[in-house]
C-alpha atoms as a PDB file:
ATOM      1  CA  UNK A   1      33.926 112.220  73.547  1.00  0.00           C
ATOM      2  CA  UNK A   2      36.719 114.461  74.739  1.00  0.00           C
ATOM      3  CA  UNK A   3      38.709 111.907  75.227  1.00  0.00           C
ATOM      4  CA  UNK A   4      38.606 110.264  71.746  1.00  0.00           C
ATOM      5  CA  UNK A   5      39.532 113.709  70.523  1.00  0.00           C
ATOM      6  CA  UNK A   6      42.348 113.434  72.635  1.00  0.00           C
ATOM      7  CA  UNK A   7      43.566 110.566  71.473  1.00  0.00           C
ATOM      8  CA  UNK A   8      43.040 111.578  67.711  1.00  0.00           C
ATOM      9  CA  UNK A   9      44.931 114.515  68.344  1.00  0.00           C
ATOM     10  CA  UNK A  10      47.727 113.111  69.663  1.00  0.00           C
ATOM     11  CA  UNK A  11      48.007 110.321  67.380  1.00  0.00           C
ATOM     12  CA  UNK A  12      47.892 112.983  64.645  1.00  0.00           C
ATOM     13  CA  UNK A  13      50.380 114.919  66.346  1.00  0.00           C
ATOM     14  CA  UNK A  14      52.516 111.711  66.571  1.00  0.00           C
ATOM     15  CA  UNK A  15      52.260 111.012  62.721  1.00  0.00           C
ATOM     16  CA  UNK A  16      53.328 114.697  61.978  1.00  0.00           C
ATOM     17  CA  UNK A  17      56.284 114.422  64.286  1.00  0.00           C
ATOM     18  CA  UNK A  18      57.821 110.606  63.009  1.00  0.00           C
ATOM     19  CA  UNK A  19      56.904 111.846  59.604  1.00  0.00           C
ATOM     20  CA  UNK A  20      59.464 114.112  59.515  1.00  0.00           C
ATOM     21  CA  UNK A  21      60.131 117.460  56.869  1.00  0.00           C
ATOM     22  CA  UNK A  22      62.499 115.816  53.381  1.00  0.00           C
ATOM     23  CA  UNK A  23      62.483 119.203  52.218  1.00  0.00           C
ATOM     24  CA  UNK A  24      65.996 118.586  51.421  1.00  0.00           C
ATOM     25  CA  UNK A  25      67.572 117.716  48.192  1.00  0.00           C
ATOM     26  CA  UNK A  26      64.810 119.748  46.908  1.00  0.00           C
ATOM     27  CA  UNK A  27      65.257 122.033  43.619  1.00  0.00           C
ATOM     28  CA  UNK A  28      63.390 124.648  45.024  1.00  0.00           C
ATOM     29  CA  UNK A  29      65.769 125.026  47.430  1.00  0.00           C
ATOM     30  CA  UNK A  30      68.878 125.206  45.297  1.00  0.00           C
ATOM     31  CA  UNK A  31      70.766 122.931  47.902  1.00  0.00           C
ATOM     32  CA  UNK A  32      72.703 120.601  45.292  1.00  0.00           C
ATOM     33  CA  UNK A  33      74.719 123.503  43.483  1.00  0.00           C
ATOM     34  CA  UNK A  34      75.589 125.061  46.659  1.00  0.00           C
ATOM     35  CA  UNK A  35      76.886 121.852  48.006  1.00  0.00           C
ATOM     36  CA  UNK A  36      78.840 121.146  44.751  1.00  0.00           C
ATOM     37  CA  UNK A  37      80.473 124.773  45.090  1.00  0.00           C
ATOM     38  CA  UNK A  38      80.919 124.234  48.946  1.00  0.00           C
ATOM     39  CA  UNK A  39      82.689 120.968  47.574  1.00  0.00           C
ATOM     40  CA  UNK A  40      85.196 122.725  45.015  1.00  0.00           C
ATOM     41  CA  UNK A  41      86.197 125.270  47.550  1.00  0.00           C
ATOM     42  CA  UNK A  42      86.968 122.689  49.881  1.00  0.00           C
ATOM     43  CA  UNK A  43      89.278 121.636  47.400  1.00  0.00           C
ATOM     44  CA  UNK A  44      90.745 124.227  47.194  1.00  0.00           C
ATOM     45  CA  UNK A  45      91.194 125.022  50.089  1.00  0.00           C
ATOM     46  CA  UNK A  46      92.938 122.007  51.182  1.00  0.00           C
ATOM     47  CA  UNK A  47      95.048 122.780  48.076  1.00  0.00           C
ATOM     48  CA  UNK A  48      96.112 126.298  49.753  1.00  0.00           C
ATOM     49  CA  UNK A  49      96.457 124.590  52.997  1.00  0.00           C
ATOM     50  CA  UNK A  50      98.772 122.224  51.480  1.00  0.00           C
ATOM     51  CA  UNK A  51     101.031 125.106  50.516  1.00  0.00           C
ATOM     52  CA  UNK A  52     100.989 126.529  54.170  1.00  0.00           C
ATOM     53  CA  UNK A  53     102.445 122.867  55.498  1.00  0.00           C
ATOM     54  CA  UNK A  54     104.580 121.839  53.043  1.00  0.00           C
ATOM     55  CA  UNK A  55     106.155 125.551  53.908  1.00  0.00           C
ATOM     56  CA  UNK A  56     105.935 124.540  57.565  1.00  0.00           C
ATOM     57  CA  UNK A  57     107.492 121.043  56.712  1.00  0.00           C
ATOM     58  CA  UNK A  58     110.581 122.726  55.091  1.00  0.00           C
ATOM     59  CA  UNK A  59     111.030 125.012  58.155  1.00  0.00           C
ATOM     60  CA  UNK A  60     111.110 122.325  60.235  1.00  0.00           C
ATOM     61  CA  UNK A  61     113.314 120.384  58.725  1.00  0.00           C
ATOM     62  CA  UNK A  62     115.750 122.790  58.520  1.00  0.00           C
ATOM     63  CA  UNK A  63     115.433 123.097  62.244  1.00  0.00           C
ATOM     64  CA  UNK A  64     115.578 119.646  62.706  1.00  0.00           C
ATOM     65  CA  UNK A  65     119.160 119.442  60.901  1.00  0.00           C
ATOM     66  CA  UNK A  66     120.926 121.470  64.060  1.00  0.00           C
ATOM     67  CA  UNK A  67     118.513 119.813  66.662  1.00  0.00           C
ATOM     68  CA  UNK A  68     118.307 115.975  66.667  1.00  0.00           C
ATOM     69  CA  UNK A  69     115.276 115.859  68.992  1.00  0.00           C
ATOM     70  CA  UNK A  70     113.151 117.070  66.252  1.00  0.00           C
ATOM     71  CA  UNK A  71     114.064 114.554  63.365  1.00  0.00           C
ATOM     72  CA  UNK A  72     110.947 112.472  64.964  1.00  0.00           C
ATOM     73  CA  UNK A  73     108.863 114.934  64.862  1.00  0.00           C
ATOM     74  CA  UNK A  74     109.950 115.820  61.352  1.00  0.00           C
ATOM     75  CA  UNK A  75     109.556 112.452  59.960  1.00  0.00           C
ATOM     76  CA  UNK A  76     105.823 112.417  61.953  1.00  0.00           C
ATOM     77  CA  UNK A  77     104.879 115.688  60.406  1.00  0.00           C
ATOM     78  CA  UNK A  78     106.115 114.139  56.912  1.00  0.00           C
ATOM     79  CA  UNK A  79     103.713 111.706  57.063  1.00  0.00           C
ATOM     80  CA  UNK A  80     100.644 113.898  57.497  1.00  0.00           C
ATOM     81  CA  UNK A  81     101.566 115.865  54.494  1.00  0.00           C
ATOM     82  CA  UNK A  82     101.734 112.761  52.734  1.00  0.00           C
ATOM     83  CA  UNK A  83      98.241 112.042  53.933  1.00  0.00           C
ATOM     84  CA  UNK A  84      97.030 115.742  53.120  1.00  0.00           C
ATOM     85  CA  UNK A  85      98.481 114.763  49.736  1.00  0.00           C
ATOM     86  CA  UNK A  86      96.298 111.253  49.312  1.00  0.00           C
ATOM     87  CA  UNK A  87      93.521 113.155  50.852  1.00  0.00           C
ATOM     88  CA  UNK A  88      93.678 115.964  48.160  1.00  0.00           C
ATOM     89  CA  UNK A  89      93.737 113.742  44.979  1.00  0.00           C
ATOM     90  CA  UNK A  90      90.995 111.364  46.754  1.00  0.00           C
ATOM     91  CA  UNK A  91      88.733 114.790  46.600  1.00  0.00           C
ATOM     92  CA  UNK A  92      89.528 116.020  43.947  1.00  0.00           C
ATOM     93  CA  UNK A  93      88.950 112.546  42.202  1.00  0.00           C
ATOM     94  CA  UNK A  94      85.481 112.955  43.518  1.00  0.00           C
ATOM     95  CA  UNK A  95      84.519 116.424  42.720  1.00  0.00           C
ATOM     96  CA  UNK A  96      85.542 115.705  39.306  1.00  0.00           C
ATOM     97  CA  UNK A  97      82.620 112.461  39.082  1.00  0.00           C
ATOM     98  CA  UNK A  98      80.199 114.756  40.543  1.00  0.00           C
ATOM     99  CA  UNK A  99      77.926 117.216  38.845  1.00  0.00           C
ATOM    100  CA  UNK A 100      75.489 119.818  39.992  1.00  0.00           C
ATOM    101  CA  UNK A 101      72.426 118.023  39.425  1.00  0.00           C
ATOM    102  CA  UNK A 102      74.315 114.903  41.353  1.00  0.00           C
ATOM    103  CA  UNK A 103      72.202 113.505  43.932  1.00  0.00           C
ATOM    104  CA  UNK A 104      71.378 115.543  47.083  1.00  0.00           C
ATOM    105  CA  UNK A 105      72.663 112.277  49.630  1.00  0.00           C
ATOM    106  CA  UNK A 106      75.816 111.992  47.516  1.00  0.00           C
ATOM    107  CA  UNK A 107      76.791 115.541  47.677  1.00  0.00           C
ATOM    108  CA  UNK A 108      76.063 115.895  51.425  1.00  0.00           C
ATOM    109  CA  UNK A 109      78.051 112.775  51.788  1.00  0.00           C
ATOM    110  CA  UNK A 110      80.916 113.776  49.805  1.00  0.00           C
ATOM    111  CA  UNK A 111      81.268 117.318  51.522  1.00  0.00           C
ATOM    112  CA  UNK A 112      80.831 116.168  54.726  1.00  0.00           C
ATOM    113  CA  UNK A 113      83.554 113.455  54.065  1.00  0.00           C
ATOM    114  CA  UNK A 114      86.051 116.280  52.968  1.00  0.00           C
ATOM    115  CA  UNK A 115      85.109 118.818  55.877  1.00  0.00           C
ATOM    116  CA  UNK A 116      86.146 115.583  58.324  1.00  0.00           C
ATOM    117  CA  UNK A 117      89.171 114.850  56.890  1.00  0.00           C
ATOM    118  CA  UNK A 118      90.198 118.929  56.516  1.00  0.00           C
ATOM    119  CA  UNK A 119      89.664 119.357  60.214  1.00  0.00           C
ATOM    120  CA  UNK A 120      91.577 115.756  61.598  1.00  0.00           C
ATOM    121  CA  UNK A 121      94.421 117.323  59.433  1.00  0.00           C
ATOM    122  CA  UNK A 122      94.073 120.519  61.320  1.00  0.00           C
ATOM    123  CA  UNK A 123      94.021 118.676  64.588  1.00  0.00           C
ATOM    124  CA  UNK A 124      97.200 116.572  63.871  1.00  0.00           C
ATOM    125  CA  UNK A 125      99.148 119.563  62.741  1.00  0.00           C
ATOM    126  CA  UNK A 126      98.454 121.561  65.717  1.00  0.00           C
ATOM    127  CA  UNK A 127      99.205 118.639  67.808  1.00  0.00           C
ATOM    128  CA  UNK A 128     102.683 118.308  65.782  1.00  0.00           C
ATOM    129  CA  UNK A 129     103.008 121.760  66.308  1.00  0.00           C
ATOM    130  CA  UNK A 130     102.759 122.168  70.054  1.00  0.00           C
ATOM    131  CA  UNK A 131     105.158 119.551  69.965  1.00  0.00           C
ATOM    132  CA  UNK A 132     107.556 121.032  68.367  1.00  0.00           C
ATOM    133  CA  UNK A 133     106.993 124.062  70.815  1.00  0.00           C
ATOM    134  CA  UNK A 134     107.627 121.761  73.894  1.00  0.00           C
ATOM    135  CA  UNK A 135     110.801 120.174  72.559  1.00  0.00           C
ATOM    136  CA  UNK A 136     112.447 123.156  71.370  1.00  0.00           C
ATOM    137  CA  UNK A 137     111.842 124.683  74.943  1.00  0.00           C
ATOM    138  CA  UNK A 138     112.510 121.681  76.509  1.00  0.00           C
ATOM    139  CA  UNK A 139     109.115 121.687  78.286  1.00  0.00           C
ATOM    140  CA  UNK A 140     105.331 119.815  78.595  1.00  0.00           C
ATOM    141  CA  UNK A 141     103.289 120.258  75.522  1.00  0.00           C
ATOM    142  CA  UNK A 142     101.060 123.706  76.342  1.00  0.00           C
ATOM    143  CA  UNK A 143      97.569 122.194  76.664  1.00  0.00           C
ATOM    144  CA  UNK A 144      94.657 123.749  73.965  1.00  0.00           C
ATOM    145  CA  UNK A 145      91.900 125.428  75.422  1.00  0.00           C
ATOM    146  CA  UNK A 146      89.682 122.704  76.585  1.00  0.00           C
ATOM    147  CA  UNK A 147      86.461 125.308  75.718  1.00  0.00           C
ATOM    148  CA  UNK A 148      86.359 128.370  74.083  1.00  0.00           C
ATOM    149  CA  UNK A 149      84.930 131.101  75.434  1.00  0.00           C
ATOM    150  CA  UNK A 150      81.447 132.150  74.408  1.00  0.00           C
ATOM    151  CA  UNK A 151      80.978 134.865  72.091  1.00  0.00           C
ATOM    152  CA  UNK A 152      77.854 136.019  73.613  1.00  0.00           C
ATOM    153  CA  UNK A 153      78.925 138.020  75.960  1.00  0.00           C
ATOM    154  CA  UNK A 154      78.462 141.310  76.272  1.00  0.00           C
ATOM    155  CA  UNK A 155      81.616 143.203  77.673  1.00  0.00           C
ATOM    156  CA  UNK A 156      81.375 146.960  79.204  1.00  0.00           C
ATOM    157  CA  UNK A 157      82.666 149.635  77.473  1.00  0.00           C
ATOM    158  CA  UNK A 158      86.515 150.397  78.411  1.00  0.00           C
ATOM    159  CA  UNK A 159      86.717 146.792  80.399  1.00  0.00           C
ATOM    160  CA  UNK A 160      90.274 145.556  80.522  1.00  0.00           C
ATOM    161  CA  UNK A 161      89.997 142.555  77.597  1.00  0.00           C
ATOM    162  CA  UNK A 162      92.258 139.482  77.816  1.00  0.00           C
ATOM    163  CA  UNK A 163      93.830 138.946  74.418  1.00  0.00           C
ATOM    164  CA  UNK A 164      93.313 135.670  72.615  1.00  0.00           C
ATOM    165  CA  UNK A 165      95.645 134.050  70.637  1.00  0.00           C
ATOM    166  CA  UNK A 166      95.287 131.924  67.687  1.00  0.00           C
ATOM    167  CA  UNK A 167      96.911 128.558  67.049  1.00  0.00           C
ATOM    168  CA  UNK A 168     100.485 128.662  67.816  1.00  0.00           C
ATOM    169  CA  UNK A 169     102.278 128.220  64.528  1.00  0.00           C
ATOM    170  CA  UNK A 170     105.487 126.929  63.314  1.00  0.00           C
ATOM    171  CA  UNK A 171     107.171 129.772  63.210  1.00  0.00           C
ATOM    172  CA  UNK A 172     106.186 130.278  66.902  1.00  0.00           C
ATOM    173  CA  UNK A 173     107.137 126.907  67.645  1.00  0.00           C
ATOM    174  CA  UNK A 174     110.967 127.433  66.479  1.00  0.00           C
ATOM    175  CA  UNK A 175     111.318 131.033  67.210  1.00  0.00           C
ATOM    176  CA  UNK A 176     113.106 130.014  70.512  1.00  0.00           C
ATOM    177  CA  UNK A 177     115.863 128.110  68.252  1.00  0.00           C
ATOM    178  CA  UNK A 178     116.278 131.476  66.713  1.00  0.00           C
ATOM    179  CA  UNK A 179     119.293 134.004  67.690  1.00  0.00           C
ATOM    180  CA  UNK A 180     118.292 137.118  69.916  1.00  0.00           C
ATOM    181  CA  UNK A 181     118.428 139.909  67.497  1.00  0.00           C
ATOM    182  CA  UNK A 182     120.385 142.366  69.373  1.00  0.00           C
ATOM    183  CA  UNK A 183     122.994 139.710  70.959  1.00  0.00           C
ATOM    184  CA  UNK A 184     125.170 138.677  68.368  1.00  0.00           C
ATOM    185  CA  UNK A 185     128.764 139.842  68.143  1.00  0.00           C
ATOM    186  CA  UNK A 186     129.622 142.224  65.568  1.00  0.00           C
ATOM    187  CA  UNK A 187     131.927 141.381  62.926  1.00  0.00           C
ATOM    188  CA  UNK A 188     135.256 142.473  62.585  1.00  0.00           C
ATOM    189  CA  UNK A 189     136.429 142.767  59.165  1.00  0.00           C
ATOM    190  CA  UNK A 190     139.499 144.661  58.698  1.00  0.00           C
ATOM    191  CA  UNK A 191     143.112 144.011  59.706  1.00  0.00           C
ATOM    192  CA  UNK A 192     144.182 144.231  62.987  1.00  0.00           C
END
């Protein structure tokens, strides 16, 4: 007897687990308007991203004008604001045909879609931009961080921290084709 309540309890068990919870998509849980609002802030957020590289693009351009090596990696960075472009109308084009009441497996789709493409863009711009680092120094591309560290740490009071830094940026990356401030000759205007 014991064990046929064994085995009823684990095939119960079993039917519970491959059964699965489909909670989601649920109006109770309010999940399709936050999705739709997590999708038009994506949007525009890309949009205000946009700004940032097209900035970045101009910058670099310039730079690239007085140093040949970078007209490559002009041209490269170029095309991924071209594709941040594309990318922004595609979304947009989609938020547009969606609604709050769309369907719970569209909107996931659609958001997660958008969150993918925002982050490769991320990744190819910091790529482009440790390039640009490394060939205005004349050097090896600095590596990323292959982990970060955790946050969970708990660090004693007055222990010496080591200072993390972000991204480097564009400005960063042609800072070194920059004058020293300090170092330049002063003018002479006047007759001698």
């Amino acid at each position: 007897m014991s064990a046929f309540l064994r085995v009823l309890f684990f095939a119960l068990a079993g039917v519970v687990l491959l059964s699965g919870c489909r909670t989601y998509g649920n109006e109770k849980h309010e999940t399709g308007p936050k999705t739709y609002q997590a999708i038009q802030e994506t949007v525009e957020q890309m949009e205000q991203d946009l700004g940032r590289v097209q900035a970045d693009l101009r910058r670099l351009e310039s730079a690239a004008e007085t140093n040949v090596a970078l007209k490559p990696l002009a041209n490269r960075y170029q095309s991924y604001v071209q594709s941040h472009e594309d990318a922004i109308a595609g979304h947009r084009e989609q938020a547009e045909r969606l609604t709050p009441q769309s369907s719970y497996r569209t909107l996931h789709r659609t958001y997660g879609a958008m969150i993918t493409d925002r982050r490769l863009l991320e990744t190819k711009y910091e790529r482009a931009v440790r390039a640009v680092w490394a060939t205005v120094r004349e050097t090896t591309i600095p590596r990323k961080r292959a982990q970060d560290p955790s946050r969970y740490v708990v660090t004693p009071v007055n222990f010496p921290r080591v200072r993390q830094r972000g991204p480097i940026t564009m400005a960063d990356a042609l800072r070194a084709m920059e004058a020293t401030p300090g170092l330049q000759q002063e003018e002479t205007g006047g007759s001698e």
